[in-house]
C-alpha atoms as a PDB file:
ATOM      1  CA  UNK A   1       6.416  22.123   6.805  1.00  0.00           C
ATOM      2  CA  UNK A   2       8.175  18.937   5.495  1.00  0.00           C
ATOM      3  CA  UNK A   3      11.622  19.970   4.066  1.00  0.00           C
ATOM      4  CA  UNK A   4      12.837  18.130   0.824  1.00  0.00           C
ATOM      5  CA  UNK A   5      16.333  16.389   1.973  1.00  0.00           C
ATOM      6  CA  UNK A   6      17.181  14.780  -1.606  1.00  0.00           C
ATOM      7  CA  UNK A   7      15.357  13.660  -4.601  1.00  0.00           C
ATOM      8  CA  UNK A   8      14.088   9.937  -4.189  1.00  0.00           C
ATOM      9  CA  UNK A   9      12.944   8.289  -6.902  1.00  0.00           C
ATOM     10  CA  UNK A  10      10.655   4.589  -6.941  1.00  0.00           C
ATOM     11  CA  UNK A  11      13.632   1.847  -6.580  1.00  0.00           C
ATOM     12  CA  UNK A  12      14.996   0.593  -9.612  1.00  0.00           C
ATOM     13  CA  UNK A  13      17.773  -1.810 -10.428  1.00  0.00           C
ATOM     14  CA  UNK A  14      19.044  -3.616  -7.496  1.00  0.00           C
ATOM     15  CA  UNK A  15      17.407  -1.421  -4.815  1.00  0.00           C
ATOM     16  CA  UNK A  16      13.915  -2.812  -6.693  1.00  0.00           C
ATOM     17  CA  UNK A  17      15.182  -5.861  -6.241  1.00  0.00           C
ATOM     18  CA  UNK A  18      15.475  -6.032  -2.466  1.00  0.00           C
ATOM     19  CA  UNK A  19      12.165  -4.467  -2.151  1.00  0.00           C
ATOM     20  CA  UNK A  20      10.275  -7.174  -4.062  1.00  0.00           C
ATOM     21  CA  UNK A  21      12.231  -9.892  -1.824  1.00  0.00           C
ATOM     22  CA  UNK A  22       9.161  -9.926   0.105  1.00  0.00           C
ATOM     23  CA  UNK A  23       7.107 -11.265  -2.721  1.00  0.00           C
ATOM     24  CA  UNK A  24       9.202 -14.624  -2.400  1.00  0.00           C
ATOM     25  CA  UNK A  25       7.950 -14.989   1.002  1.00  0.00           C
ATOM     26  CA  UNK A  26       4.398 -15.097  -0.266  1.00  0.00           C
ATOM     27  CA  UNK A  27       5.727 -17.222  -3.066  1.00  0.00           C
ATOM     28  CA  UNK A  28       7.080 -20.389  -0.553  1.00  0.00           C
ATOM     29  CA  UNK A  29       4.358 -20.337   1.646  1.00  0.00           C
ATOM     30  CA  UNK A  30       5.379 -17.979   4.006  1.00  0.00           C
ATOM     31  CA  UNK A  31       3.898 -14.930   3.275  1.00  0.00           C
ATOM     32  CA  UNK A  32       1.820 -15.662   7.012  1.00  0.00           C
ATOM     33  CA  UNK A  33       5.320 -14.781   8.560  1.00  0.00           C
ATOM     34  CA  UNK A  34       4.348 -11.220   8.134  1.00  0.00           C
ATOM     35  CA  UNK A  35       1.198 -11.351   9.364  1.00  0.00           C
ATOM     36  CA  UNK A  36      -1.413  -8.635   8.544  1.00  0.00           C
ATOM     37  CA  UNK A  37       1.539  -5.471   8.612  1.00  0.00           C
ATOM     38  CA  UNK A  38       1.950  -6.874   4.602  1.00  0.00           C
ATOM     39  CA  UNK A  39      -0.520  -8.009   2.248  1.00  0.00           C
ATOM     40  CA  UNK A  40       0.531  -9.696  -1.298  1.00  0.00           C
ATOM     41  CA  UNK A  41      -1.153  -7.582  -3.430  1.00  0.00           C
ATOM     42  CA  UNK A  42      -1.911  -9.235  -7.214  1.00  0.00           C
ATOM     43  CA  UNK A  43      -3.203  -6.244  -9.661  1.00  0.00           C
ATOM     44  CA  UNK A  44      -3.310  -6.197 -14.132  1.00  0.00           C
ATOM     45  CA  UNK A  45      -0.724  -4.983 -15.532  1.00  0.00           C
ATOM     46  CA  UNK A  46      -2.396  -1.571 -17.307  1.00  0.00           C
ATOM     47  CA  UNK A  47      -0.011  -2.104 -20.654  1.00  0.00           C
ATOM     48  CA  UNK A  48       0.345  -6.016 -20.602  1.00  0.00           C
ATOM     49  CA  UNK A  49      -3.072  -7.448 -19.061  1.00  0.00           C
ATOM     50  CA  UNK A  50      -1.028  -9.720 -17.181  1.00  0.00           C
ATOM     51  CA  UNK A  51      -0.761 -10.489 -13.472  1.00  0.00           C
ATOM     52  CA  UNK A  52       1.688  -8.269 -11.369  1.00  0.00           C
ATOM     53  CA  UNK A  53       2.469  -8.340  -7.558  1.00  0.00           C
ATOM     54  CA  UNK A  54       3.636  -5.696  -4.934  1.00  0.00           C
ATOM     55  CA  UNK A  55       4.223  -6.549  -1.517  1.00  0.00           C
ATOM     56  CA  UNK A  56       2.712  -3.576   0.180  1.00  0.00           C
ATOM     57  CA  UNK A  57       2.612  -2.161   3.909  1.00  0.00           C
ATOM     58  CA  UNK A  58      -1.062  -2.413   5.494  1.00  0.00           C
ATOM     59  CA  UNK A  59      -1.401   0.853   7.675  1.00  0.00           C
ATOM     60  CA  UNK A  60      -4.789  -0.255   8.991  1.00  0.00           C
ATOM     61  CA  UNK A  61      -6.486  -3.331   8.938  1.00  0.00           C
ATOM     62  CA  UNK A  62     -10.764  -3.479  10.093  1.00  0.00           C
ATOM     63  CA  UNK A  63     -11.012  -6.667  11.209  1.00  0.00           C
ATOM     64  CA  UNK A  64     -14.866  -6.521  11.757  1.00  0.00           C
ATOM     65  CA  UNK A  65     -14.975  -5.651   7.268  1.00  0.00           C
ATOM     66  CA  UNK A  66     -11.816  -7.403   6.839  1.00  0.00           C
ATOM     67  CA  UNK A  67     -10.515  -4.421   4.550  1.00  0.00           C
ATOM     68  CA  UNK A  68      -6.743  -3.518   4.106  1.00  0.00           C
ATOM     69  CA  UNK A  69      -5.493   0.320   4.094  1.00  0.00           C
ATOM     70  CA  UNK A  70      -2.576   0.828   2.426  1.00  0.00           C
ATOM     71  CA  UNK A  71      -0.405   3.911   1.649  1.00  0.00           C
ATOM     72  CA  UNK A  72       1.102   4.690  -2.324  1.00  0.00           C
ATOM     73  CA  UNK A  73       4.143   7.402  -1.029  1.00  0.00           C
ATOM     74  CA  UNK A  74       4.915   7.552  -4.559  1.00  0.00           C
ATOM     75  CA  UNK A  75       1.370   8.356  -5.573  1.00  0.00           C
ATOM     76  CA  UNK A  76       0.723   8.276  -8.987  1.00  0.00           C
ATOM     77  CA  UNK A  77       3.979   7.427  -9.760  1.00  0.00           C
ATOM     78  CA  UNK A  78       3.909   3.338  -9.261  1.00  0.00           C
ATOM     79  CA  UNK A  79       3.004   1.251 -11.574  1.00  0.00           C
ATOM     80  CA  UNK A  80       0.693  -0.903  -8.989  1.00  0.00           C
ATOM     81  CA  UNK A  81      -0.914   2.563  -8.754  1.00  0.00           C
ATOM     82  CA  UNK A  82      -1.633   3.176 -12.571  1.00  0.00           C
ATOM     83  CA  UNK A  83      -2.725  -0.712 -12.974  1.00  0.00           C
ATOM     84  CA  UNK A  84      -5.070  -0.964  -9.825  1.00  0.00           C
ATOM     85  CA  UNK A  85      -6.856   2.539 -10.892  1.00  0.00           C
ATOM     86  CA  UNK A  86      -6.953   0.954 -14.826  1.00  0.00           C
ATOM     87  CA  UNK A  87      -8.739  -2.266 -13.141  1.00  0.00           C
ATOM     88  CA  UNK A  88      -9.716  -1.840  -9.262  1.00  0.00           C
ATOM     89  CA  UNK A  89     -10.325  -5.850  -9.059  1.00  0.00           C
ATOM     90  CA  UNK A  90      -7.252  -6.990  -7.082  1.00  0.00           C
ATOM     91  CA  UNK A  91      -6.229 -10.396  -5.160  1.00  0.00           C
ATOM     92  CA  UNK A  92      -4.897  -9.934  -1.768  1.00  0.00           C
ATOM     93  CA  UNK A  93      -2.646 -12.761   0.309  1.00  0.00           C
ATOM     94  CA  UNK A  94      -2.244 -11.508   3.839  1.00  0.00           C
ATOM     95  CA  UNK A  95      -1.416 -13.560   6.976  1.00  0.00           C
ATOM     96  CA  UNK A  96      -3.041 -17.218   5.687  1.00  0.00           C
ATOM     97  CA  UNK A  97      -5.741 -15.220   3.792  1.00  0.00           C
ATOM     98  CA  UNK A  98      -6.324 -15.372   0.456  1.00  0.00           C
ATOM     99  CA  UNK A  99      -8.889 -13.345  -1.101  1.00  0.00           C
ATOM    100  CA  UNK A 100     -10.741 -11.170  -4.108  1.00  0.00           C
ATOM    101  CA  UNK A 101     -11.143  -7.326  -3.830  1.00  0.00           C
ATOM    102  CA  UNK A 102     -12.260  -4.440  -4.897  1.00  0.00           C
ATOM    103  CA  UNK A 103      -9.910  -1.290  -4.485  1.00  0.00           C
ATOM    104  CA  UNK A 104     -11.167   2.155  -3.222  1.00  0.00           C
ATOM    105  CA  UNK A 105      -9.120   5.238  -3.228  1.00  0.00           C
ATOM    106  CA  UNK A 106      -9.925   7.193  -0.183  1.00  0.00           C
ATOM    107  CA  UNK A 107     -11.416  11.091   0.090  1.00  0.00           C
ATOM    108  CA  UNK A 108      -9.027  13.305   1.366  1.00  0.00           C
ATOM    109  CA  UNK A 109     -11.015  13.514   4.766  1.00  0.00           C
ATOM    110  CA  UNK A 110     -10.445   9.560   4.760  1.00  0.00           C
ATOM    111  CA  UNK A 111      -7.123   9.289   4.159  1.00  0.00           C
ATOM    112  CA  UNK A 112      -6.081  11.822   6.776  1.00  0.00           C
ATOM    113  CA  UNK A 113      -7.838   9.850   9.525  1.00  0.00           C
ATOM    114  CA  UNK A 114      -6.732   6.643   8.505  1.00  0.00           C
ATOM    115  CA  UNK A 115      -2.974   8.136   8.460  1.00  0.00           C
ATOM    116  CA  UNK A 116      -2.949   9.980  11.598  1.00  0.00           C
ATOM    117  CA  UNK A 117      -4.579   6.128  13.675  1.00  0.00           C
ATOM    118  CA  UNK A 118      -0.912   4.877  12.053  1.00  0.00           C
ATOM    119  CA  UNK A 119       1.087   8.148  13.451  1.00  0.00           C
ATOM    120  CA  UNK A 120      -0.639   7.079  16.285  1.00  0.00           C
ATOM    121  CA  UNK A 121      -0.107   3.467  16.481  1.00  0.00           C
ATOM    122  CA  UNK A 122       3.470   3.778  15.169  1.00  0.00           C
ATOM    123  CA  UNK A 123       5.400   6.285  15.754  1.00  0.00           C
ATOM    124  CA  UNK A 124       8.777   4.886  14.700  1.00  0.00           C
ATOM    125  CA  UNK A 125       7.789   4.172  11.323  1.00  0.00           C
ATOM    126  CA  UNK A 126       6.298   7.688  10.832  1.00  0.00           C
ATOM    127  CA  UNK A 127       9.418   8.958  11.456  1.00  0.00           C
ATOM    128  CA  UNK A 128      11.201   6.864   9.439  1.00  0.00           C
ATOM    129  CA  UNK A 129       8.961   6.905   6.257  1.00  0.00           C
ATOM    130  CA  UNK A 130       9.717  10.588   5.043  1.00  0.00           C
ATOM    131  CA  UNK A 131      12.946  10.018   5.089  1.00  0.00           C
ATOM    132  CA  UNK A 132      12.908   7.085   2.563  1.00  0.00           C
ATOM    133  CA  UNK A 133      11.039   9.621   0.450  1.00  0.00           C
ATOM    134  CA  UNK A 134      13.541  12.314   0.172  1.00  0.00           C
ATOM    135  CA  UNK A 135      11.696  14.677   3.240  1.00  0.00           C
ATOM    136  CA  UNK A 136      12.845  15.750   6.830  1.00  0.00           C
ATOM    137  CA  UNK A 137       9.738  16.373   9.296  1.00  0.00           C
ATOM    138  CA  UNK A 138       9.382  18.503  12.811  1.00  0.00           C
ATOM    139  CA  UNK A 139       7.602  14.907  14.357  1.00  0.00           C
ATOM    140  CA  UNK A 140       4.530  16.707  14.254  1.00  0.00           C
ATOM    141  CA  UNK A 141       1.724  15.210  13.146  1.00  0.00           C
ATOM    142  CA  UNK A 142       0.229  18.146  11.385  1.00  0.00           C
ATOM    143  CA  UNK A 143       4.230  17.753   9.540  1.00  0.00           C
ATOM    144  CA  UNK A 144       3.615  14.375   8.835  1.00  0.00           C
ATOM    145  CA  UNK A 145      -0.207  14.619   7.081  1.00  0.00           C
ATOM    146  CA  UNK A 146       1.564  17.688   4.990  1.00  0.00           C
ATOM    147  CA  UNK A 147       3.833  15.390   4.015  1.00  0.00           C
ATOM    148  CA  UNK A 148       1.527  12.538   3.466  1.00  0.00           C
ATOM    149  CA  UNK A 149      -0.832  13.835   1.427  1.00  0.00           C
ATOM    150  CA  UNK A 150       0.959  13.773  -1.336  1.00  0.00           C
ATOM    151  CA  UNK A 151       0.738  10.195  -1.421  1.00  0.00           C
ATOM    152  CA  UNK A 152      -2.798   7.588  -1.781  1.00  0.00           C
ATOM    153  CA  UNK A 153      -4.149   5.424   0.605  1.00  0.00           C
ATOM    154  CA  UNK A 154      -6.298   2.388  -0.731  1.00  0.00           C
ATOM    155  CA  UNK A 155      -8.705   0.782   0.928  1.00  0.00           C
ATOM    156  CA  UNK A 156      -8.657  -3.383  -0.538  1.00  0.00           C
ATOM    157  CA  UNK A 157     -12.613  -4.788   0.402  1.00  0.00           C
ATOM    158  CA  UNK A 158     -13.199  -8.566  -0.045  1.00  0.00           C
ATOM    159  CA  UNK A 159     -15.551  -9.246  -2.419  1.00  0.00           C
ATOM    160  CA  UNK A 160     -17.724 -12.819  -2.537  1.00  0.00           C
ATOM    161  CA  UNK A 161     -16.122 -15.192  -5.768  1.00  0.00           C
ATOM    162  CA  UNK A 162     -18.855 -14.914  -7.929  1.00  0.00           C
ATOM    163  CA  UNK A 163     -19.012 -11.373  -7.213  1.00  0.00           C
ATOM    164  CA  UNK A 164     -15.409 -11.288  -8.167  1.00  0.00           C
ATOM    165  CA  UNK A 165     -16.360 -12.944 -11.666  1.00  0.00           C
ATOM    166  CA  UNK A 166     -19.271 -10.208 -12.280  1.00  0.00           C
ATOM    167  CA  UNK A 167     -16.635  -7.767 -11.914  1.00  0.00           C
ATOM    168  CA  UNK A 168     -14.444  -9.005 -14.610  1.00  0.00           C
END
């Protein structure tokens, strides 16, 4: 069982700071430098109504669909979160892709198969990642999906433009 190690909460202040450095990338042009491990994800702001941006960590990427998983450890919590679940119609910039989507949230069932191909793929990070959210795991993978499911994964789907524009 995943053992709670300190209480993390989403960055603020400076610590917010350096994690939105990768939204400059994306900014100059180089967003492409990550290639498709980060997407520039551009949601509504819930409140506001006005464009926001996350830099986010794919954790699967279907090539054949061209959809983007990604993982919300905070859950709930994040403000991309709240906005993309007030309006699901998202841009994405990942590698030198540009596109329109649609968000899904994934069913439990989905989400723990789509985590356990990125245990899979990378083990490093999975060892890593509970740690930057307060938790200690055993490096087991049924440790790691206990630990997991407390967060979302996403699934971003392209959508045609003047599908896009229906949508809005």
């Amino acid at each position: 069982m995943p053992e709670k190690i300190k209480n993390v909460q989403p960055p603020r202040g400076f610590s917010r700071m350096m994690y939105r450095l990768p939204v400059w990338l994306f900014h100059v042009h180089l967003g492409w430098l990550l290639g498709n491990r980060f997407l520039l994800l551009t949601h509504t702001g819930r409140k506001s109504g006005l464009p926001r941006q996350n830099v986010l960590e794919v954790i699967q990427y279907e090539r054949a669909s061209s959809t983007y998983y990604v993982f919300a450890g905070w859950g709930e919590k994040s403000d991309w979160v709240r906005n993309i679940m007030k309006t699901p119609e998202v841009a994405i910039a990942a590698g030198h892709r540009r596109f329109d989507a649609c968000t899904e949230r994934l069913s439990p069932d989905e989400t723990e198969h789509v985590l356990l191909s990125y245990v899979r793929r990378h083990p490093t990070a999975a060892r890593v990642l509970p740690r930057l959210m307060g938790y200690r795991v055993d490096g087991t993978e049924e440790d790691f999906l206990a630990l997991m499911r407390r967060g979302i994964v996403f699934a971003f789907h392209p959508v045609a433009p003047a599908q896009a524009r229906a949508n809005v």
